[in-house]
Protein backbone atom coordinates (compact mmCIF):
# COMPACT_ATOMS: atom_id res chain seq x y z
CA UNK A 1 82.78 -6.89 86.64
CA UNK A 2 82.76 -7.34 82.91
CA UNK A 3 82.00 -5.21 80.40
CA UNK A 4 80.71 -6.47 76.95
CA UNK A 5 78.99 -5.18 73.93
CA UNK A 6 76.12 -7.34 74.50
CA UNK A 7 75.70 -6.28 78.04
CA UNK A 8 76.35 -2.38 77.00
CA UNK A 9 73.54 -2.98 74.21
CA UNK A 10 71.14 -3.58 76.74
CA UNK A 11 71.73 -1.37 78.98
CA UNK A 12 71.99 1.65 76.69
CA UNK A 13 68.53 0.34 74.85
CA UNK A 14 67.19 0.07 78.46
CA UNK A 15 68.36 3.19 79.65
CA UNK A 16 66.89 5.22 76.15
CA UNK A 17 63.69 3.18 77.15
CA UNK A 18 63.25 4.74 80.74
CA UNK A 19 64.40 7.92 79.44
CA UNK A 20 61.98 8.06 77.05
CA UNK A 21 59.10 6.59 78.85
CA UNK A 22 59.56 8.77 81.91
CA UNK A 23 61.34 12.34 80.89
CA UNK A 24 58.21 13.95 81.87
CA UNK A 25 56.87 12.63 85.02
CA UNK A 26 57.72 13.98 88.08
CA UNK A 27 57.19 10.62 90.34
CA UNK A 28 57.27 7.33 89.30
CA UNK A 29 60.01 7.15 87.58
CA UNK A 30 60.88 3.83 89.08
CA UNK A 31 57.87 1.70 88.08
CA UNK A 32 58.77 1.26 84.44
CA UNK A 33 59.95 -1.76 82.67
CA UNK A 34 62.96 -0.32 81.13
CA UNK A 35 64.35 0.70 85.34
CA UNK A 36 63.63 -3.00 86.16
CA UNK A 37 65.66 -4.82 83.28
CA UNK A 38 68.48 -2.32 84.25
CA UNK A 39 68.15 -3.88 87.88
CA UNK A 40 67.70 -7.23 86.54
CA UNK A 41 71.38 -6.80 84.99
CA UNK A 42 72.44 -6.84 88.31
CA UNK A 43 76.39 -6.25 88.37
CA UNK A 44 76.44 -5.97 85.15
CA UNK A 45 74.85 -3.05 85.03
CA UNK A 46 77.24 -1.11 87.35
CA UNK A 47 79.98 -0.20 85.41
CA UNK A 48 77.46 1.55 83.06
CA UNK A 49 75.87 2.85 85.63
CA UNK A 50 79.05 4.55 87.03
CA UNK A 51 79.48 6.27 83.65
CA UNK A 52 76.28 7.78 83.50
CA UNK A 53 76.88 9.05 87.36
CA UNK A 54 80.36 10.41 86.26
CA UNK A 55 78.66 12.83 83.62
CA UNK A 56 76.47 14.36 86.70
CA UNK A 57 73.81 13.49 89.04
CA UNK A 58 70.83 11.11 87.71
CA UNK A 59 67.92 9.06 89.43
CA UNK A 60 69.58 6.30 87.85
CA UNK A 61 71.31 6.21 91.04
CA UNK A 62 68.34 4.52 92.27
CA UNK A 63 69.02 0.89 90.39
CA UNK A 64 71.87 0.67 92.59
CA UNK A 65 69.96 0.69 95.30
CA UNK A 66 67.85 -2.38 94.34
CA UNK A 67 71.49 -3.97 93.13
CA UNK A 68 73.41 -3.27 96.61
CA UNK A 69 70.51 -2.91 99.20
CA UNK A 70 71.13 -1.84 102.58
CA UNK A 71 75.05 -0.31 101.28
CA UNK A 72 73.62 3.20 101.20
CA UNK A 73 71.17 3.89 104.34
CA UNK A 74 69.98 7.87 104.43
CA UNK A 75 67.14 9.27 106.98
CA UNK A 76 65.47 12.21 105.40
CA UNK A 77 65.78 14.11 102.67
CA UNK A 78 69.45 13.83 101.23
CA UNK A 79 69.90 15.93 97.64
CA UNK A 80 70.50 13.75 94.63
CA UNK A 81 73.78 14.99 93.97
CA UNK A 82 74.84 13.93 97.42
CA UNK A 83 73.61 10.89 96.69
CA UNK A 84 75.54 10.46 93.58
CA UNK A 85 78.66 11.62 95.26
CA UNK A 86 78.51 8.51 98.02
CA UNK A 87 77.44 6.15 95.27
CA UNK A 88 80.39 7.27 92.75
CA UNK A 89 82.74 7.16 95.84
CA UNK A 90 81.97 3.38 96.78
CA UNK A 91 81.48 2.22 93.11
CA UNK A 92 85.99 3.79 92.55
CA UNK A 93 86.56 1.28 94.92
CA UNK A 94 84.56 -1.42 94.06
CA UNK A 95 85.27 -1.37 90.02
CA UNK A 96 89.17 -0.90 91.18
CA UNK A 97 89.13 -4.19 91.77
């Protein structure tokens, strides 16, 4: 997985985009443009991804889970920092590559 200015740019302008658009809702967090270019960058998202989860729990976690379906698989309610934890685990190992 590469990491480039051009594909940091975007993802840092997407990421200020969701923040922005969606620090004060309490659902639908998901259904904004800015969350859907982030999973649009696909793989190239990832390692940005795993920086933001390294600085502490964030629904951001979620884009992975359009990225990688079916690699986390959770029945009932399982806390976001959990979550986070399994995700940063498996992304070590994948980025060690």
């Amino acid at each position: 997985m590469n990491t480039n200015n051009s594909a940091s740019s975007t993802f840092q302008a997407n990421l200020a985009g969701w923040n922005r658009e969606t620090a004060f809702l309490s659902v639908g967090n998901f259904n904004n443009r800015y969350f859907e270019e982030i999973v649009k960058m696909q793989e190239d998202a990832v390692p940005y991804i795993y920086e933001e989860l390294k600085k502490g729990p964030t629904l951001l976690v979620h884009a992975l889970d359009k990225i990688y379906p079916n690699t986390v698989n959770c029945e009932g309610y399982v806390p976001l920092a959990t979550i986070c934890n399994i995700w940063l685990n498996i992304l070590s190992k994948k980025l060690a590559r």
